[in-house]
C-alpha atoms as a PDB file:
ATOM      1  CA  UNK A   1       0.000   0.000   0.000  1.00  0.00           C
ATOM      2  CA  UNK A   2       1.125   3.428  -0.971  1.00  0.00           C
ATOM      3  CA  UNK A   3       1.466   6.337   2.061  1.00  0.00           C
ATOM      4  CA  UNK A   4      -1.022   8.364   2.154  1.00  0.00           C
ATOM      5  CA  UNK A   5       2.197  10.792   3.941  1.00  0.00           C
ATOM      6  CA  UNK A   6       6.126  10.934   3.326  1.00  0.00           C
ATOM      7  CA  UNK A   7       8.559  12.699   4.824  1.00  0.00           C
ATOM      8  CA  UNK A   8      11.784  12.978   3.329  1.00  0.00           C
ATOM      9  CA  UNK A   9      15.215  14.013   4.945  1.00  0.00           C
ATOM     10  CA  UNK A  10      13.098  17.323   6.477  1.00  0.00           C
ATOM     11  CA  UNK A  11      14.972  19.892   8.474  1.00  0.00           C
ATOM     12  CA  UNK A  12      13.430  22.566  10.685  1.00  0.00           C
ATOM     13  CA  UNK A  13      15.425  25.403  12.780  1.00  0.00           C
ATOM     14  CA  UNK A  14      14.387  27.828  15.366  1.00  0.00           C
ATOM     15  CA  UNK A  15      15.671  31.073  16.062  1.00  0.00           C
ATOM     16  CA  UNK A  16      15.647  31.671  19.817  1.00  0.00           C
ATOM     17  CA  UNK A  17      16.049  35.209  22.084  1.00  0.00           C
ATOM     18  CA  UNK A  18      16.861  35.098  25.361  1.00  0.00           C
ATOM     19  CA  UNK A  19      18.678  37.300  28.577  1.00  0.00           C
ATOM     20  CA  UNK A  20      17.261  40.917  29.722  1.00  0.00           C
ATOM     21  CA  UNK A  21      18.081  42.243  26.453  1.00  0.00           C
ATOM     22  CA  UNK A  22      16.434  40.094  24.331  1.00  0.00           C
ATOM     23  CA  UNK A  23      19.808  38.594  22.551  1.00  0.00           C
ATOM     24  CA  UNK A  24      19.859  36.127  19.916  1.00  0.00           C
ATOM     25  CA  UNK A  25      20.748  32.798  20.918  1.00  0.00           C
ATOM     26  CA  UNK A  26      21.621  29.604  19.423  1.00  0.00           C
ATOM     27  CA  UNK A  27      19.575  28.531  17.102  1.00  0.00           C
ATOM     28  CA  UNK A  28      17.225  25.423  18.118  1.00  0.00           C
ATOM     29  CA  UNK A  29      17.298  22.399  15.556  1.00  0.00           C
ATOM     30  CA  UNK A  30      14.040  20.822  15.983  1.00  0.00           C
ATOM     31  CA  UNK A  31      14.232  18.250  13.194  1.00  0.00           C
ATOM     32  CA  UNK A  32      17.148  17.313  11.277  1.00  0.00           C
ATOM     33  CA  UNK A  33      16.650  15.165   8.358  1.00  0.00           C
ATOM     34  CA  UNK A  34      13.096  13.619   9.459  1.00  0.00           C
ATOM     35  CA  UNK A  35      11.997  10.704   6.909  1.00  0.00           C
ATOM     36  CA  UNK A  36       8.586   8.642   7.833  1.00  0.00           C
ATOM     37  CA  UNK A  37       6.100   6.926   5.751  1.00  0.00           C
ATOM     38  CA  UNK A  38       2.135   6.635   7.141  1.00  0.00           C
ATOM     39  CA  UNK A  39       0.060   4.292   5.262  1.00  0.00           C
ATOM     40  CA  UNK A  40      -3.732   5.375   4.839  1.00  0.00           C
ATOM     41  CA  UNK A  41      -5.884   3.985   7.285  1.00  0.00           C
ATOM     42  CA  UNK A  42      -3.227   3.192   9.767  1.00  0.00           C
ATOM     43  CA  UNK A  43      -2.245   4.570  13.522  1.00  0.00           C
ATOM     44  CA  UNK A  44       1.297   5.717  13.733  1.00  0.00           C
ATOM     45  CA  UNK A  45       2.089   6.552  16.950  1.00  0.00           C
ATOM     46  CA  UNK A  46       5.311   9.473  17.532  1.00  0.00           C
ATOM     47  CA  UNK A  47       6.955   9.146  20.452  1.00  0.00           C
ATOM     48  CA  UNK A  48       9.637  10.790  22.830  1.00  0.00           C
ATOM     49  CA  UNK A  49      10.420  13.070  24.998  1.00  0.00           C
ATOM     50  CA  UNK A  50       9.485  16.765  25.432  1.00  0.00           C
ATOM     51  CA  UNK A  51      11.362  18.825  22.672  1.00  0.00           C
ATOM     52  CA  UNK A  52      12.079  15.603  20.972  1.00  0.00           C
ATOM     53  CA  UNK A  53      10.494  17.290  17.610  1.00  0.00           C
ATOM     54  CA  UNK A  54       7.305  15.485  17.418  1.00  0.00           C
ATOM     55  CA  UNK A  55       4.420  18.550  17.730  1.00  0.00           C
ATOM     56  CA  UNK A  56       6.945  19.875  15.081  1.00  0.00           C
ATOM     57  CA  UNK A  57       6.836  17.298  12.960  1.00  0.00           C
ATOM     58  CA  UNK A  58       3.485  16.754  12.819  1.00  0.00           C
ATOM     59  CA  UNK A  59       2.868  20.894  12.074  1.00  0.00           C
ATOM     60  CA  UNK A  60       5.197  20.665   9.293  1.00  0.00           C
ATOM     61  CA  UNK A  61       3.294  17.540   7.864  1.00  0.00           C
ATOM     62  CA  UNK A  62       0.272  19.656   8.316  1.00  0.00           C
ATOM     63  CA  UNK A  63       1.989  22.599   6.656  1.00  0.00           C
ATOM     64  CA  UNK A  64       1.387  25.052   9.553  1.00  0.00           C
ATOM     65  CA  UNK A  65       4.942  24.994   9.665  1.00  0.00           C
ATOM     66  CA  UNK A  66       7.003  25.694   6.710  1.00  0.00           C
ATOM     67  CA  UNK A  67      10.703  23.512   6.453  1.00  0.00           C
ATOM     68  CA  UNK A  68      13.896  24.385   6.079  1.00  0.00           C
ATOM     69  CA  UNK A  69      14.875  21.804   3.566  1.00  0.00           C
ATOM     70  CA  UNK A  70      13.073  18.112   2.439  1.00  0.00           C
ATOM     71  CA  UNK A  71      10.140  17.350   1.127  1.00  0.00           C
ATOM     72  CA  UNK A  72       6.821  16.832   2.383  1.00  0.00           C
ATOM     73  CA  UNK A  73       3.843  14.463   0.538  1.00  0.00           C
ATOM     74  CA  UNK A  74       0.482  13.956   0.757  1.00  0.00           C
ATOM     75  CA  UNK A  75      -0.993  11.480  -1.474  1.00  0.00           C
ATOM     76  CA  UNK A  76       1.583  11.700  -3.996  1.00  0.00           C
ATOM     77  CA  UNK A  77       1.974  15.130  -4.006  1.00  0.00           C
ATOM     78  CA  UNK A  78       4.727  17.570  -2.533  1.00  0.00           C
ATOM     79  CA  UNK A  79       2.671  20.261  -0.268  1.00  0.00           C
ATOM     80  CA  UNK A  80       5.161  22.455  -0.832  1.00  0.00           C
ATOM     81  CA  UNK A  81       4.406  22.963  -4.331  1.00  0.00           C
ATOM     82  CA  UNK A  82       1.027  23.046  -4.157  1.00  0.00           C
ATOM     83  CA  UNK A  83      -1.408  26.305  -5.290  1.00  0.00           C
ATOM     84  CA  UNK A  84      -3.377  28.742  -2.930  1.00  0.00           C
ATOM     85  CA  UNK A  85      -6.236  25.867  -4.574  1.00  0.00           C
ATOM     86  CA  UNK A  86      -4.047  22.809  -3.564  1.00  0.00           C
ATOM     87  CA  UNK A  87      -3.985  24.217  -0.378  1.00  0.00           C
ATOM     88  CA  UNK A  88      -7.354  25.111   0.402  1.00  0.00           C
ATOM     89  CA  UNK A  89      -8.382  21.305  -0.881  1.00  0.00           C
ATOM     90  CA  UNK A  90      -5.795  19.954   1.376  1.00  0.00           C
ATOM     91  CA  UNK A  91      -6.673  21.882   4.626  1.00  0.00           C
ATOM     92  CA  UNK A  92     -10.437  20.303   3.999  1.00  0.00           C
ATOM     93  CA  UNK A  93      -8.516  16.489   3.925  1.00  0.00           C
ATOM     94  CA  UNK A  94      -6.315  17.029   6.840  1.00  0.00           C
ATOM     95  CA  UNK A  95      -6.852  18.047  11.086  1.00  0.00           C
ATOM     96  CA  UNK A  96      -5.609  18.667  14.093  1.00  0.00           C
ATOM     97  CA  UNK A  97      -6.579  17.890  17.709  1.00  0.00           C
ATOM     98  CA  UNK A  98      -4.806  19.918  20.108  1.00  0.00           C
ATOM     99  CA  UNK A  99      -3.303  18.977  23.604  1.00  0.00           C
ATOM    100  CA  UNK A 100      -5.063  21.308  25.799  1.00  0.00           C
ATOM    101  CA  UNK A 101      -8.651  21.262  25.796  1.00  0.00           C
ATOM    102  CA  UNK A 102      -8.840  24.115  27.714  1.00  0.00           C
ATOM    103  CA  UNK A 103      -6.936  26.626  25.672  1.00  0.00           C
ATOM    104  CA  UNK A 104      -7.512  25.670  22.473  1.00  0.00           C
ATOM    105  CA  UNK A 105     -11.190  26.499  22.623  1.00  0.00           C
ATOM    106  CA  UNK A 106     -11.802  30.275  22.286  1.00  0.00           C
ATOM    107  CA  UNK A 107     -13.711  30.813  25.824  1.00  0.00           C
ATOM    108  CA  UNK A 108     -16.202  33.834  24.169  1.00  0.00           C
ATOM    109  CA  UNK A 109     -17.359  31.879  21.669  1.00  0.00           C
ATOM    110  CA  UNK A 110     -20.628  29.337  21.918  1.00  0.00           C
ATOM    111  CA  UNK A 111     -19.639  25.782  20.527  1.00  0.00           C
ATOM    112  CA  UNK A 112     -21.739  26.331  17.383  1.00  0.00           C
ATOM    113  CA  UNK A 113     -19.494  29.582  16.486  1.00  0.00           C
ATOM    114  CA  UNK A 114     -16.415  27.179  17.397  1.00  0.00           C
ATOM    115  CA  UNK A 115     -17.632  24.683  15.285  1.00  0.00           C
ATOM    116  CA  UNK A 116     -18.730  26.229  12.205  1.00  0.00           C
ATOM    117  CA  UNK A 117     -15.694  28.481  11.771  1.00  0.00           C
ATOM    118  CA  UNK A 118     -13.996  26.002   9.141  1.00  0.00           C
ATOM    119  CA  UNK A 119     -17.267  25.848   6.943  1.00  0.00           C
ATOM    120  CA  UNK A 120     -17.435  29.672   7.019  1.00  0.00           C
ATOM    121  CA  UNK A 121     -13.764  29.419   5.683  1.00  0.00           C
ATOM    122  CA  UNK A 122     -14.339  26.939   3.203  1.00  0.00           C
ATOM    123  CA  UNK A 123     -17.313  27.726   1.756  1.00  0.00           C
ATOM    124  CA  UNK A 124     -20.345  26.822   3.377  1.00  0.00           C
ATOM    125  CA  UNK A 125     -22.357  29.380   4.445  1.00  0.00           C
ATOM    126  CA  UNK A 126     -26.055  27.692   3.994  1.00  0.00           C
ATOM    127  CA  UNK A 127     -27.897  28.022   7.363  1.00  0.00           C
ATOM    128  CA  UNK A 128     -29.743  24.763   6.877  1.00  0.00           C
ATOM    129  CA  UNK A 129     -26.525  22.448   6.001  1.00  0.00           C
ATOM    130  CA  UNK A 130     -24.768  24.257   8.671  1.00  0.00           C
ATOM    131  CA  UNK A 131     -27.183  22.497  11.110  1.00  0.00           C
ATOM    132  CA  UNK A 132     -27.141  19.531   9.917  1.00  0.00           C
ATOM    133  CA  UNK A 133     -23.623  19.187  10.019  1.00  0.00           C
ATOM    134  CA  UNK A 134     -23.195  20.642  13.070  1.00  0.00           C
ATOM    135  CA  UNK A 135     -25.609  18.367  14.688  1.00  0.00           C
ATOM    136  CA  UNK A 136     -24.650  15.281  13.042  1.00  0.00           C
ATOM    137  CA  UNK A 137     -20.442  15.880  14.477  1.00  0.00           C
ATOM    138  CA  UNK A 138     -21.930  16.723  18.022  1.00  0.00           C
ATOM    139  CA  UNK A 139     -24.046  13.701  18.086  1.00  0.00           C
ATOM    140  CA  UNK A 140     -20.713  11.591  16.909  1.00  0.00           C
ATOM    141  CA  UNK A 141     -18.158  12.544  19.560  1.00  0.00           C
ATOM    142  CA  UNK A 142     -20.883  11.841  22.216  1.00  0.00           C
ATOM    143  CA  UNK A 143     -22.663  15.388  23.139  1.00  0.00           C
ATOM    144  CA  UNK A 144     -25.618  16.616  22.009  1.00  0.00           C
ATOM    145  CA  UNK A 145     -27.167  19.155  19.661  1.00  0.00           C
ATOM    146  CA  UNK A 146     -28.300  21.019  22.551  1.00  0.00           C
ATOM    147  CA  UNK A 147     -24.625  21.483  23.788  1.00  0.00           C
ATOM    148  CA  UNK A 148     -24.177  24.036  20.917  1.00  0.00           C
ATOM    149  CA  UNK A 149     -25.477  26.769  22.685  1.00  0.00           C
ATOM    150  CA  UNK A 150     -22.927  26.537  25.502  1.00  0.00           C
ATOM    151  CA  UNK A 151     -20.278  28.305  25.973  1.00  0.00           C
ATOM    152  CA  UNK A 152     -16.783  26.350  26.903  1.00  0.00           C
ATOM    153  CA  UNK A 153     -16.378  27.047  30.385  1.00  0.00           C
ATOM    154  CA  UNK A 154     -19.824  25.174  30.993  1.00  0.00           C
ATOM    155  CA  UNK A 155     -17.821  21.618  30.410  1.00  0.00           C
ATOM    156  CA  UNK A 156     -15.470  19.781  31.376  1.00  0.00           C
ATOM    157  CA  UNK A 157     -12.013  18.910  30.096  1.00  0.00           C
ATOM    158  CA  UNK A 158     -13.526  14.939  28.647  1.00  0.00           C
ATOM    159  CA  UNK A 159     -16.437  17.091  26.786  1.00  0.00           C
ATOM    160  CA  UNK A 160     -13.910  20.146  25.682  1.00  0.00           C
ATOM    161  CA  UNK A 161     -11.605  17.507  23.918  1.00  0.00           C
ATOM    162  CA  UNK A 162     -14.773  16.171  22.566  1.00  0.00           C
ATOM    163  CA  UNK A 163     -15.715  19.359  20.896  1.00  0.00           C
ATOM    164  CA  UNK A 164     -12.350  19.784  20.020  1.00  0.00           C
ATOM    165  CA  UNK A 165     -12.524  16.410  17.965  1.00  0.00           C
ATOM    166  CA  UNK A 166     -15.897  17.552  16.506  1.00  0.00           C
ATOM    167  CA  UNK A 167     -14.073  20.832  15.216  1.00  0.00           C
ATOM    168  CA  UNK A 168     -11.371  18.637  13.679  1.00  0.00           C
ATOM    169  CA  UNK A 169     -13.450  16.189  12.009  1.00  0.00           C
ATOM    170  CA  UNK A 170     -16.449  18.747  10.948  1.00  0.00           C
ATOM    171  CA  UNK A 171     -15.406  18.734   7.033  1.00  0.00           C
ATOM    172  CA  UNK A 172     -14.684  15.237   7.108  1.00  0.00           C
ATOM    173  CA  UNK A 173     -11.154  14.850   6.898  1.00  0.00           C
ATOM    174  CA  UNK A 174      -8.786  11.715   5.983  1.00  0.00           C
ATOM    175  CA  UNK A 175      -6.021  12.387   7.728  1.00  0.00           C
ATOM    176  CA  UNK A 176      -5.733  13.658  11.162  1.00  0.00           C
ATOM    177  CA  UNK A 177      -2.437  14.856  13.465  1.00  0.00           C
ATOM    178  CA  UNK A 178      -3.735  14.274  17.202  1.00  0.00           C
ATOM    179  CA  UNK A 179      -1.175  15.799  19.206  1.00  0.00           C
ATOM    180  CA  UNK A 180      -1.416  14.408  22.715  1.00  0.00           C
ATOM    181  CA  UNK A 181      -5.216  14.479  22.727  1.00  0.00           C
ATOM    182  CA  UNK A 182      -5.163  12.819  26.376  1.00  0.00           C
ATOM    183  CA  UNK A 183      -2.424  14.097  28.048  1.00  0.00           C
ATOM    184  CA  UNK A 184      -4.042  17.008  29.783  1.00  0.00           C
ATOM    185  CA  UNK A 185      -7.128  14.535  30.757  1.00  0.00           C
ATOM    186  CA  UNK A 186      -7.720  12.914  34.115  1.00  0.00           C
ATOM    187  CA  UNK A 187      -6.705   9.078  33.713  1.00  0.00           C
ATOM    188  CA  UNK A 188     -10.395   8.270  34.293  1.00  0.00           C
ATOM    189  CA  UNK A 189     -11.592  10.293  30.990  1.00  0.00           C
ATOM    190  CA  UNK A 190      -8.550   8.726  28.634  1.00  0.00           C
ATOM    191  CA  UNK A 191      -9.924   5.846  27.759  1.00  0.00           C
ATOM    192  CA  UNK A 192     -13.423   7.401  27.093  1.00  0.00           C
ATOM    193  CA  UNK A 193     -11.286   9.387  24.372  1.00  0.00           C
ATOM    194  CA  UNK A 194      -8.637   6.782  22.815  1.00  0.00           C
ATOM    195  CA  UNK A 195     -12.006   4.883  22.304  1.00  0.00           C
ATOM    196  CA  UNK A 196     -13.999   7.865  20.679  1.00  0.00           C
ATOM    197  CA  UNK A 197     -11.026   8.188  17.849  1.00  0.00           C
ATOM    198  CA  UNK A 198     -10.808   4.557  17.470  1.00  0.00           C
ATOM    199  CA  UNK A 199     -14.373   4.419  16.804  1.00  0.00           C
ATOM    200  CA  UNK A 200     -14.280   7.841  14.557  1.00  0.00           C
ATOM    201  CA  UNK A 201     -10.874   6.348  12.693  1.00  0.00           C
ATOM    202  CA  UNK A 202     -13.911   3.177  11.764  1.00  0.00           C
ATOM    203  CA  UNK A 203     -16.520   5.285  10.784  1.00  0.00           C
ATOM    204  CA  UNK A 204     -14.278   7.554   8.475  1.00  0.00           C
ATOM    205  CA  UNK A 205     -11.806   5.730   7.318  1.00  0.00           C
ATOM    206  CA  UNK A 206      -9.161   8.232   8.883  1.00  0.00           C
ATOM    207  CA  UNK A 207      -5.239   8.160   9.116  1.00  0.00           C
ATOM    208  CA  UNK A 208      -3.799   9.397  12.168  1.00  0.00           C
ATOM    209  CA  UNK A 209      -0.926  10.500  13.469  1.00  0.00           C
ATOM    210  CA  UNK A 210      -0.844   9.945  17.069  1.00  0.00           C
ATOM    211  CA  UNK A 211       1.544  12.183  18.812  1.00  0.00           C
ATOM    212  CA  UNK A 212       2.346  10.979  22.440  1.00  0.00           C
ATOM    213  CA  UNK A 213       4.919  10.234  25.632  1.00  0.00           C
ATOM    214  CA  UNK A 214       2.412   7.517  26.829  1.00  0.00           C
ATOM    215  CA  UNK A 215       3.743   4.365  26.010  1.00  0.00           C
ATOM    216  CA  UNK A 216       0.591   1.968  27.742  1.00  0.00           C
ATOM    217  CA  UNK A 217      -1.662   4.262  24.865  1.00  0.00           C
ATOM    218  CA  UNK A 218       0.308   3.956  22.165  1.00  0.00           C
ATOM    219  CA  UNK A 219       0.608   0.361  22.277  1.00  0.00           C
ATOM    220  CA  UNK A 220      -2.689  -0.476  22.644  1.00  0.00           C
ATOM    221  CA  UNK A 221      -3.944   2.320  20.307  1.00  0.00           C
ATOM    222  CA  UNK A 222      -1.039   2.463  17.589  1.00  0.00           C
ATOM    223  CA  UNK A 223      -0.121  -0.053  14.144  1.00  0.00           C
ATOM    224  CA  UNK A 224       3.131   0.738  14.047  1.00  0.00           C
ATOM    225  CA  UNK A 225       5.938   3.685  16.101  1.00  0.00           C
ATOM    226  CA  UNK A 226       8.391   5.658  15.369  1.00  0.00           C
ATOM    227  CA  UNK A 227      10.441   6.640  18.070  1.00  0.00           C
ATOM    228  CA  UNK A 228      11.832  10.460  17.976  1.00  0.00           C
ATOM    229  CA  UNK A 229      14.780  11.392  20.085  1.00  0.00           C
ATOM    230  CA  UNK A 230      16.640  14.930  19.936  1.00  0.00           C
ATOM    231  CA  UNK A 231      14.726  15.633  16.648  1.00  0.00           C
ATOM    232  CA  UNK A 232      15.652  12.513  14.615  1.00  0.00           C
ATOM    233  CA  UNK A 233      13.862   9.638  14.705  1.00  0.00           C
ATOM    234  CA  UNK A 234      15.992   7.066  15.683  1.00  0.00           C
ATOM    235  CA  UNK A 235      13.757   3.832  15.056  1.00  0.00           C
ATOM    236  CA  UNK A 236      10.298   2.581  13.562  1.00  0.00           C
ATOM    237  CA  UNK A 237       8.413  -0.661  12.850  1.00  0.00           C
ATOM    238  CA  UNK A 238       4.995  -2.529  13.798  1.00  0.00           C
ATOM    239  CA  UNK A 239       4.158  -1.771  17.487  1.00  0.00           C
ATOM    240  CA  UNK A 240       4.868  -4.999  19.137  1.00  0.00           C
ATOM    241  CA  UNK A 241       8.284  -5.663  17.484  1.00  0.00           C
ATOM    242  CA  UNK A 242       9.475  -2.176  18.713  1.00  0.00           C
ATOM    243  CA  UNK A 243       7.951  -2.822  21.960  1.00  0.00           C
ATOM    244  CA  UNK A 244       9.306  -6.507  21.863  1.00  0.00           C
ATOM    245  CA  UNK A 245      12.399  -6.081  20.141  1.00  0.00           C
ATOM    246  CA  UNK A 246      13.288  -2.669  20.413  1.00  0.00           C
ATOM    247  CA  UNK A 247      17.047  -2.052  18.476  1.00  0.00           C
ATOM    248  CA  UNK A 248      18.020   1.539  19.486  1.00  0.00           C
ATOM    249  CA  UNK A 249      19.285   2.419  22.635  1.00  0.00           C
ATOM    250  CA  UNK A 250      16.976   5.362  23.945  1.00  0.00           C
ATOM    251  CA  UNK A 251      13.750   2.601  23.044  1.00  0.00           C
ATOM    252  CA  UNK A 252      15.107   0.769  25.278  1.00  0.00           C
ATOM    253  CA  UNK A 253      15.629   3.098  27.628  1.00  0.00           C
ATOM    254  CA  UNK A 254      11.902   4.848  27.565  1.00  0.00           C
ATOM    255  CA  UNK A 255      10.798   1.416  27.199  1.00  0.00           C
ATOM    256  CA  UNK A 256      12.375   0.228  30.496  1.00  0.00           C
ATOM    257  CA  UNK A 257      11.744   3.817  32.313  1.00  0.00           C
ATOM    258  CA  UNK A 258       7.565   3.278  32.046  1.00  0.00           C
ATOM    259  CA  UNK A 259       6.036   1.210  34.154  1.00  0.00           C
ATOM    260  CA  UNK A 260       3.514  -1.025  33.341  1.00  0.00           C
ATOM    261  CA  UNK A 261       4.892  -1.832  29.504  1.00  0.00           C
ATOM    262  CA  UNK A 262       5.538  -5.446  28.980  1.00  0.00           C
END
């Protein structure tokens, strides 16, 4: 099967400031010479540790981030070639579901406003298939039509990430960055949500790039790894013969520093 993504050899620097005055400092190499291959319709989880390159990564996938050398495709084609056209086509196929519920969600603005801001931008301004649409995504991540008139402050972090999921999924995308969805959840609430994008990945058909430190998810959640580690990633394969088998060094290490992963 083809990938539906591939990353080739991509670079990405940041300039950094720092002291009283403001100075320039050393620049921060985020990724340096990133290659990875995700199949359509399968989970590949991204792990490692903070600053590790992975939220970068998956921006620059997602093109929110431009790179400072490589290449970049999505079904074939290199996003950095593509037209104001190409792009607008490709931000309706792709999504992102942020880390923090609670600050991702703009706090003066009623779910339905939330949630119809990417038809406004692409397009679909009838009142009536607005509705529908917005009903139909509400209903699918588990809250109900009625929710849409509430504002975000009136739920809690489970039913934020929820709406945050709708938002992500509202123009039916195939391919979706989830950058530790769960991490800011209570441990009684995960599971409620690795299920809800299991079941949406079903009904959809979606690819996903699952961005995450926690090992117990991505092994029950994930078809294959790839292990980042000071902006390279340093090994990949199916997710039992990495967590098996692992090769590299720092897998073993992360491996061996989580408890509970067998």
């Amino acid at each position: 099967m083809e990938n539906l993504v591939e990353v080739k050899n991509v670079f990405k620097t940041f300039d950094t400031k720092g002291g009283i005055l403001g100075k320039k400092q050393n620049p921060v190499k985020a990724l340096k010479g990133v290659s990875l291959g995700i199949k359509r319709g399968e989970i590949v989880g991204l792990v490692g540790e903070s600053g590790s390159g992975k939220s970068t990564l998956g921006n620059c996938i997602l093109r929110l981030l431009d790179t400072d050398c490589g290449e970049i495709f999505y079904d074939g084609k290199n996003i950095q070639n593509f037209s104001k056209n190409d792009t607008k086509i490709f931000r309706k196929k792709t999504g992102l579901i942020f880390q923090n519920p609670y600050s991702s969600l703009n706090p003066k603005m009623k779910i339905k406003e939330i949630l119809s801001e990417p038809l406004i931008v692409n397009g679909i301004k009838n009142k009536k298939q607005k509705i529908v649409m917005l009903n139909s995504i509400i209903e699918l991540t588990g809250l109900s039509p009625d929710d849409l008139d509430r504002y975000p402050h009136e739920f809690s972090g489970g039913q934020r990430q929820r709406i945050a999921i709708a938002r992500a999924l509202i123009l039916k995308p195939e391919f979706i960055v989830a950058d530790e969805p769960i991490s800011a959840l209570d441990v009684s609430i995960q599971a409620q949500i690795i299920n809800l994008l299991l079941d949406l990945k079903h009904k959809f058909n979606l690819t996903y790039l699952f961005i995450s430190h926690d090992l117990n998810v991505v092994k029950y959640l994930c078809t294959r790894v790839a292990i980042m580690y000071r902006g390279e990633i340093v090994e990949i394969g199916e997710t039992m013969d990495i967590f098996n088998s692992p090769k590299h060094e720092y897998t073993k290490l992360l491996l061996n520093s989580i408890p509970g992963v067998a």
